[in-house]
Every structure is written in structure tokens, then in C-alpha cells.
N, C-alpha and C. Protein backbone atom coordinates (compact mmCIF):
# COMPACT_ATOMS: atom_id res chain seq x y z
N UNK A 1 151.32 38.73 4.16
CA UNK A 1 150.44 39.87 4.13
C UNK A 1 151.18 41.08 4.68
N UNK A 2 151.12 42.44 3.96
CA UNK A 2 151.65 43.39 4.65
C UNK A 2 150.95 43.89 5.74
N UNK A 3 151.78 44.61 6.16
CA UNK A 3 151.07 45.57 7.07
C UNK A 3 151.37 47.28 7.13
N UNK A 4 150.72 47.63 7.56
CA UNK A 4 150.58 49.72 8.15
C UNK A 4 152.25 49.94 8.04
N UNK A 5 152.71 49.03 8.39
CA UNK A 5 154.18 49.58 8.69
C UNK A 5 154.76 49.59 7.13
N UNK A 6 154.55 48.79 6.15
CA UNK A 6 154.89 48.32 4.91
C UNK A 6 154.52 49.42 4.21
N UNK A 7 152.75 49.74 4.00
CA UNK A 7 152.60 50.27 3.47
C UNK A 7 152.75 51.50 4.03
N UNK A 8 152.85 52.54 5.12
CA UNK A 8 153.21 53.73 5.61
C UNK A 8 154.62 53.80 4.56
N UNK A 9 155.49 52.85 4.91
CA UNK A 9 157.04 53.02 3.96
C UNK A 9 157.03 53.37 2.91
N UNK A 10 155.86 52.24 2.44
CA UNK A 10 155.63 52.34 0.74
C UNK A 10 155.29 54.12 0.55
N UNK A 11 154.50 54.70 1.11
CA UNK A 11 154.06 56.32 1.50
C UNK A 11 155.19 57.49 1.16
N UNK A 12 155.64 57.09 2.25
CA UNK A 12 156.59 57.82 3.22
C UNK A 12 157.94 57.78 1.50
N UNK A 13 158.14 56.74 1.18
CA UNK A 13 159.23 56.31 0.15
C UNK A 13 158.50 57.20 -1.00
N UNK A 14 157.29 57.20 -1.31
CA UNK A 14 157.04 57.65 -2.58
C UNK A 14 157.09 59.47 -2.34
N UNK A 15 156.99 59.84 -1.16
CA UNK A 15 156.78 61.21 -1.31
C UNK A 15 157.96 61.25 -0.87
N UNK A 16 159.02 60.81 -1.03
CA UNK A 16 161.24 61.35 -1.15
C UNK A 16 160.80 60.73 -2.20
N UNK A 17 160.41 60.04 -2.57
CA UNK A 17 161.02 60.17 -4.51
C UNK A 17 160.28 61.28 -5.45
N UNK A 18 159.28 61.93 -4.57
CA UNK A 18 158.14 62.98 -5.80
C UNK A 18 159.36 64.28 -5.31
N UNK A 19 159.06 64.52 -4.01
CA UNK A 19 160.68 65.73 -3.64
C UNK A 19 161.74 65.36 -4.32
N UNK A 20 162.41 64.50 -4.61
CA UNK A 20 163.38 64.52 -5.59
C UNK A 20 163.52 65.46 -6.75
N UNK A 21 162.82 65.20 -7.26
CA UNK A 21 162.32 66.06 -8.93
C UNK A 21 161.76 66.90 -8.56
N UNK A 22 160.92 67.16 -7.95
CA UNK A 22 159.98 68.47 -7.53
C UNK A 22 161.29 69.59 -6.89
N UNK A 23 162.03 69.22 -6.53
CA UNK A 23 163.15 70.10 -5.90
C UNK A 23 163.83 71.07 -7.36
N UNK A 24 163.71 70.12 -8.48
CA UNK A 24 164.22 70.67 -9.42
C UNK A 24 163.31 72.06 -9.72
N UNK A 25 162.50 72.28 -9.35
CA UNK A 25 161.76 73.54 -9.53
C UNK A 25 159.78 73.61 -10.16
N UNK A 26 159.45 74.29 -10.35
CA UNK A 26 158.13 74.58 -10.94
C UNK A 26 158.39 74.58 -12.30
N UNK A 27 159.41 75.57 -12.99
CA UNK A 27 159.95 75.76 -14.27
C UNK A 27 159.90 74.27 -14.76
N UNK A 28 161.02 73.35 -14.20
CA UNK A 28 161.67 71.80 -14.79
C UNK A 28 159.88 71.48 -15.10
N UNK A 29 159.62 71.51 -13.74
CA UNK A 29 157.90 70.45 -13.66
C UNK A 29 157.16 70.93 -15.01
N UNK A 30 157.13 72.22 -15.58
CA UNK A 30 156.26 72.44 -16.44
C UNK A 30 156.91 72.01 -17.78
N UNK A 31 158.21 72.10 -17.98
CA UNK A 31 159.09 71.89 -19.19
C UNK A 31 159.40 70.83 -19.59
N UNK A 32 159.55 69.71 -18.32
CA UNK A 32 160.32 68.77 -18.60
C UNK A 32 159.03 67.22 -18.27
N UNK A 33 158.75 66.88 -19.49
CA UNK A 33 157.82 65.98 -19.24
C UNK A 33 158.03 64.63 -18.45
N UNK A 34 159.07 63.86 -18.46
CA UNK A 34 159.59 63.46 -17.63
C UNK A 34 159.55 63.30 -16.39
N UNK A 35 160.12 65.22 -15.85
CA UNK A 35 159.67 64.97 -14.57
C UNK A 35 158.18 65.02 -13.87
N UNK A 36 157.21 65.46 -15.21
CA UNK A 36 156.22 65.59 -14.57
C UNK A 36 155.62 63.51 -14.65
N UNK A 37 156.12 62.79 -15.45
CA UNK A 37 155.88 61.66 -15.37
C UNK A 37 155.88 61.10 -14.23
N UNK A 38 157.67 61.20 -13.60
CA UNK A 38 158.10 60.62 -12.58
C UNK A 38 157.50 61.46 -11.58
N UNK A 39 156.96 62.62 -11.20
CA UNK A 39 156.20 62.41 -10.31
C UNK A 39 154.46 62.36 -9.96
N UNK A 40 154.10 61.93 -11.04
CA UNK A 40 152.48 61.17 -11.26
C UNK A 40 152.76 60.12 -11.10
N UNK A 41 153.55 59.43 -11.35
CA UNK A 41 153.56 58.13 -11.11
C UNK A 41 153.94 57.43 -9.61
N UNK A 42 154.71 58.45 -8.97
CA UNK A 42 155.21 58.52 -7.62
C UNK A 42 153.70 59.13 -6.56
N UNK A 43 152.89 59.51 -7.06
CA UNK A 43 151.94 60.26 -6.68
C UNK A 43 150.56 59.25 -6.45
N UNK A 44 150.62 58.57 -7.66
CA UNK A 44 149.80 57.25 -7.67
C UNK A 44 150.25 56.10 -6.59
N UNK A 45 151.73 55.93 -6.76
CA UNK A 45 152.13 55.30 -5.36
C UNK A 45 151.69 55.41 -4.37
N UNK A 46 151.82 56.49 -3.56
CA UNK A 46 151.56 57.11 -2.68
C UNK A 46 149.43 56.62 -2.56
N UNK A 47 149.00 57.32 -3.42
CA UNK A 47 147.53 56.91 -3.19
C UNK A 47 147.12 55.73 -2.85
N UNK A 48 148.12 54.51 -3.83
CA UNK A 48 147.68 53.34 -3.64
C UNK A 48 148.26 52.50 -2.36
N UNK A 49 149.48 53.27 -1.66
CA UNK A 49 149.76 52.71 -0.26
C UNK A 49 149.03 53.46 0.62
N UNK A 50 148.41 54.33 0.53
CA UNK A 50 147.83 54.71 1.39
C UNK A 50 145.97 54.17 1.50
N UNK A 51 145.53 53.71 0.21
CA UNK A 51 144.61 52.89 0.00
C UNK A 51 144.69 51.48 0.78
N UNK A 52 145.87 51.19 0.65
CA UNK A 52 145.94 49.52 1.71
C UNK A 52 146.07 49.83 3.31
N UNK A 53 145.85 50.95 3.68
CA UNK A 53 146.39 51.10 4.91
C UNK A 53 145.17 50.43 5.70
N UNK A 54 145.16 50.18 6.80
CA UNK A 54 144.05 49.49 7.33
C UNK A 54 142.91 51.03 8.16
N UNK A 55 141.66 50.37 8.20
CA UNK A 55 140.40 51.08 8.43
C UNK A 55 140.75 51.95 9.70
N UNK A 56 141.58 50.84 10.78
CA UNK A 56 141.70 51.83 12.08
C UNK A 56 142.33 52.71 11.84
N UNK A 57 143.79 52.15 11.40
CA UNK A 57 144.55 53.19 11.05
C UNK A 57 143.88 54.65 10.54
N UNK A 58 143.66 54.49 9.38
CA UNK A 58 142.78 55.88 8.57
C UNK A 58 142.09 56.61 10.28
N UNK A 59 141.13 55.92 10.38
CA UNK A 59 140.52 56.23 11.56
C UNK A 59 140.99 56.93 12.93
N UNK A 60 141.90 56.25 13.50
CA UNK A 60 142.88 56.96 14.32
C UNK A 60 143.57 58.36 13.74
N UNK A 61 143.88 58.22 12.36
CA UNK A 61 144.78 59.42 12.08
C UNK A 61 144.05 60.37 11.44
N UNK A 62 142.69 60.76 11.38
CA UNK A 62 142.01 62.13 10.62
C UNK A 62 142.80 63.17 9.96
N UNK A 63 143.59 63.23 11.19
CA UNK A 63 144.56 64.44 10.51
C UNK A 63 145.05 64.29 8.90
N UNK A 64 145.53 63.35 8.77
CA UNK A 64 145.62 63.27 7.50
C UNK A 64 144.69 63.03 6.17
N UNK A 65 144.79 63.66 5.24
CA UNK A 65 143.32 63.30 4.37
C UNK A 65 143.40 62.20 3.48
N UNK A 66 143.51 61.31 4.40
CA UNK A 66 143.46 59.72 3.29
C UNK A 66 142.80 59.61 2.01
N UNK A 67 141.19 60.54 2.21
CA UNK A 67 139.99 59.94 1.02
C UNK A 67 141.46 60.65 -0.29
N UNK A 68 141.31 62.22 0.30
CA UNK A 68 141.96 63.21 -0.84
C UNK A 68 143.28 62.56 -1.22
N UNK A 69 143.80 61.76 -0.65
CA UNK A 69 145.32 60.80 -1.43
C UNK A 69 144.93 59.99 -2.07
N UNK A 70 143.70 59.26 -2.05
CA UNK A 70 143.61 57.82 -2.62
C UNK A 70 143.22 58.64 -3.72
N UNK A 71 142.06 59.63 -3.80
CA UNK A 71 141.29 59.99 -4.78
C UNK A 71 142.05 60.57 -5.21
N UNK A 72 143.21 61.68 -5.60
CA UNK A 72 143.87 62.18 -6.21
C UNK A 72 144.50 61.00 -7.25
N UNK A 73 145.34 59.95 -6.52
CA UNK A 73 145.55 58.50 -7.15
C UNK A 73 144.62 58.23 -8.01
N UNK A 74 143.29 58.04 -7.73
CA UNK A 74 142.77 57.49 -8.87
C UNK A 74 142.07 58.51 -10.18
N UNK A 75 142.04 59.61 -9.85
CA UNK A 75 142.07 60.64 -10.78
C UNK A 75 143.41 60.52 -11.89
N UNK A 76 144.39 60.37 -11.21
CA UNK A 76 145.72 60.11 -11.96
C UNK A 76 145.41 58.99 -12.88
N UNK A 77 145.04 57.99 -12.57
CA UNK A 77 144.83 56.59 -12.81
C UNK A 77 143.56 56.52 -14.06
N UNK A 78 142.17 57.32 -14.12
CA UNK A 78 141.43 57.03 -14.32
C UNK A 78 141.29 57.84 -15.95
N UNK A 79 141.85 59.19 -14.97
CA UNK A 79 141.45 60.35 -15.83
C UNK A 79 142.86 60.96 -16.16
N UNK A 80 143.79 60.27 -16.79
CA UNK A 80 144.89 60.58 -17.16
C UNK A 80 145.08 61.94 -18.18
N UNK A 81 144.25 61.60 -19.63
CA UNK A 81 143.97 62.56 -20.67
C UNK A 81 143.59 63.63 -19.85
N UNK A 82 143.09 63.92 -18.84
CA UNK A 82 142.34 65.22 -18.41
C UNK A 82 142.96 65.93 -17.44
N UNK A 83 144.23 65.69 -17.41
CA UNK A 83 144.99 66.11 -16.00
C UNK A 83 145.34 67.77 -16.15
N UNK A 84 145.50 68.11 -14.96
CA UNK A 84 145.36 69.43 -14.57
C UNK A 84 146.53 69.70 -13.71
N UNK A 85 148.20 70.10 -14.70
CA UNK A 85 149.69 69.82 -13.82
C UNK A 85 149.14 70.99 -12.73
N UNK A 86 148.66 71.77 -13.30
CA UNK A 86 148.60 73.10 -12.30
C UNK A 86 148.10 72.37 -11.10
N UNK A 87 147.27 72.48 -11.24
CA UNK A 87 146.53 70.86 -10.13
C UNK A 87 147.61 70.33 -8.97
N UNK A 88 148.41 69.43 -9.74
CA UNK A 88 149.22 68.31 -9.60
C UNK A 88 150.76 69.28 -9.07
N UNK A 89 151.16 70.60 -9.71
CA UNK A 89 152.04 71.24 -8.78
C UNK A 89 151.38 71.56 -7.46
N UNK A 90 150.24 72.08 -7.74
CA UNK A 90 150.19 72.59 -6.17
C UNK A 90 149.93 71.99 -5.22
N UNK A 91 149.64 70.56 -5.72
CA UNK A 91 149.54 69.24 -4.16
C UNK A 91 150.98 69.33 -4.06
N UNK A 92 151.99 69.33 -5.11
CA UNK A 92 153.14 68.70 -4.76
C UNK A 92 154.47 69.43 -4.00
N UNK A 93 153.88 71.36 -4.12
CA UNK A 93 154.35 72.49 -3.86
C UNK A 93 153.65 72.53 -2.51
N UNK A 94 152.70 72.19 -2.32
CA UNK A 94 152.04 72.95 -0.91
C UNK A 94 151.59 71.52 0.26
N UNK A 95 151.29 70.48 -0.69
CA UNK A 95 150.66 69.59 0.01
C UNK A 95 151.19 68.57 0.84
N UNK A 96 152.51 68.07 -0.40
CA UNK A 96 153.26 66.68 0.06
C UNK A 96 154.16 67.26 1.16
N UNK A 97 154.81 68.57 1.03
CA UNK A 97 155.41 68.42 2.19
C UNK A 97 155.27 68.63 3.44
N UNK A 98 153.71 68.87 4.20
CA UNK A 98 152.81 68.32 5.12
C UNK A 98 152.71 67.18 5.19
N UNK A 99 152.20 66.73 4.01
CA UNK A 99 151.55 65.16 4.09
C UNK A 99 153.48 64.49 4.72
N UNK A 100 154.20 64.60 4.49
CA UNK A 100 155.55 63.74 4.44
C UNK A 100 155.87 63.89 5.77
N UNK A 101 155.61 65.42 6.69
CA UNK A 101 156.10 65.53 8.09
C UNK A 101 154.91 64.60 9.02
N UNK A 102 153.99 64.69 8.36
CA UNK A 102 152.98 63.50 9.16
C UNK A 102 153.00 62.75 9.05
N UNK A 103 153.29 61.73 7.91
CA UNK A 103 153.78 60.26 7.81
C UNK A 103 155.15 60.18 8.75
N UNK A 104 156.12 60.77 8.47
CA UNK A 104 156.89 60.83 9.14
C UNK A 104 156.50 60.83 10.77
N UNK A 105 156.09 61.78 11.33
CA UNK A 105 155.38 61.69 12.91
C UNK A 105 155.14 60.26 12.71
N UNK A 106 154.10 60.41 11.90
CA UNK A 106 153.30 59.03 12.60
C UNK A 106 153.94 57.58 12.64
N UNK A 107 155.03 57.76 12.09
CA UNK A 107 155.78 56.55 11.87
C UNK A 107 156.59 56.29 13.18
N UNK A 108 156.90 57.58 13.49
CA UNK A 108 157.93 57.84 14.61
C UNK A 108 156.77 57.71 15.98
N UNK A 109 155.82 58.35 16.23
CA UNK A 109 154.96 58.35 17.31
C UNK A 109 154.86 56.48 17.41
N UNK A 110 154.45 55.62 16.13
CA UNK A 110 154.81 54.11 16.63
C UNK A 110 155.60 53.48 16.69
N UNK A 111 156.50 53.99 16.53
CA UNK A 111 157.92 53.26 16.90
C UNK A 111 158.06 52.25 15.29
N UNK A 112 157.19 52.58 14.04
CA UNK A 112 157.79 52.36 12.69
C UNK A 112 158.82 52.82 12.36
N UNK A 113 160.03 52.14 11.64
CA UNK A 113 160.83 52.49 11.22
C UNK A 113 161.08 51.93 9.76
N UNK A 114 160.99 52.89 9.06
CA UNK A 114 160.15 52.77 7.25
C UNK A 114 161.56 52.33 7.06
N UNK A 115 161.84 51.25 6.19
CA UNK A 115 162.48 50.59 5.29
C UNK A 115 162.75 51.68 3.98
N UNK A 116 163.22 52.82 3.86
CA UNK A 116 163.22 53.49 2.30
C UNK A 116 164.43 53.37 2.53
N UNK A 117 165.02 53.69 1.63
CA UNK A 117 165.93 54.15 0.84
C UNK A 117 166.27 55.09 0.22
N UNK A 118 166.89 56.32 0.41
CA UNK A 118 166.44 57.51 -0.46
C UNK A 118 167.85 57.86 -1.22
N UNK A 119 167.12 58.11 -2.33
CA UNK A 119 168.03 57.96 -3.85
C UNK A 119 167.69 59.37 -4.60
């Protein structure tokens, strides 16, 4: 069975792989379908490790908006045909790289040390 620490990684790993491509610019993101693939799909990651995280956890950490990650995930997931990149840049322009310095903290405030790999 995993645990907070697994899935925080799983997190923490998917938002360095959405910055990857997202670094390539706003321009690439709108042009290049691809990258807007690879990072919906990295985005859904992210929702769905943050969906396994356990109740306290969520609980202890408010600061972060768990419901708005999972649910963004399953918007991705559900309502694919209906997606809104404009949408989907500006979590990924304004949002993830908050969301990434707080996973990050919080990994570090418990003495987690995320297993990624960054590629």
C-alpha cells in the first residue's frame, strides 16, 4: 500500500514534468498539440495523486486546494471534448508554480524525500 510520501512524489514528479513543456512558452502550448497533450495528461496525474492522498493529510494542509486539483483532474478526464486550453494555461502559468513550492515545503517540512527524477 502506498503512502502520502508516494503519492506527494507522484505530485511533486508530475508538476517537473508539466514545467518541462510549459517552459517552452504560451505560443508552443497553443501551437503545438502535443505539448498541450503532454501536459493534460501530466495534469491528470497530478489530480489523481493528489486524490489518494490521505483525509488528514488534505486536512492538515488547507493551504493547498486539494478539491480544485482533483476536480480540475477530473474535468480533464470527464469532459475532455469541452476543454478550455485558455483554462488549462492559466493553472499551468499562474497556478502550478505555487502549487510545486508547496508540495515541495511540505515534503521538506516532513522530512519526505520524493523519489522523482527529473528529465
Amino acid at each position: 500500500m502506498r503512502d502520502d510520501r508516494a503519492w506527494l512524489s507522484d505530485l511533486l514528479g508530475a508538476l517537473i514534468k508539466i514545467e518541462k513543456y510549459a517552459a517552452k512558452g504560451e505560443k508552443a502550448f497553443y501551437e503545438e498539440e502535443l505539448i498541450q497533450i503532454w501536459i493534460i495528461y501530466y495534469i491528470q496525474i497530478a489530480g489523481e495523486a493528489a486524490n489518494q492522498l490521505s483525509d488528514s493529510l488534505k486536512t492538515n494542509h488547507t493551504e493547498i486546494p486539494w478539491k480544485g486539483i482533483i476536480g480540475m483532474r477530473n474535468v480533464l478526464v470527464h469532459q475532455y471534448f469541452g476543454l478550455d486550453l485558455d483554462e488549462i494555461w492559466d493553472t499551468v502559468s499562474t497556478d502550478l508554480p505555487v502549487l510545486k513550492a508547496k508540495i515541495q515545503e511540505l515534503l521538506a517540512e516532513n522530512e519526505i524525500v520524493p523519489s522523482v527524477v527529473e528529465t
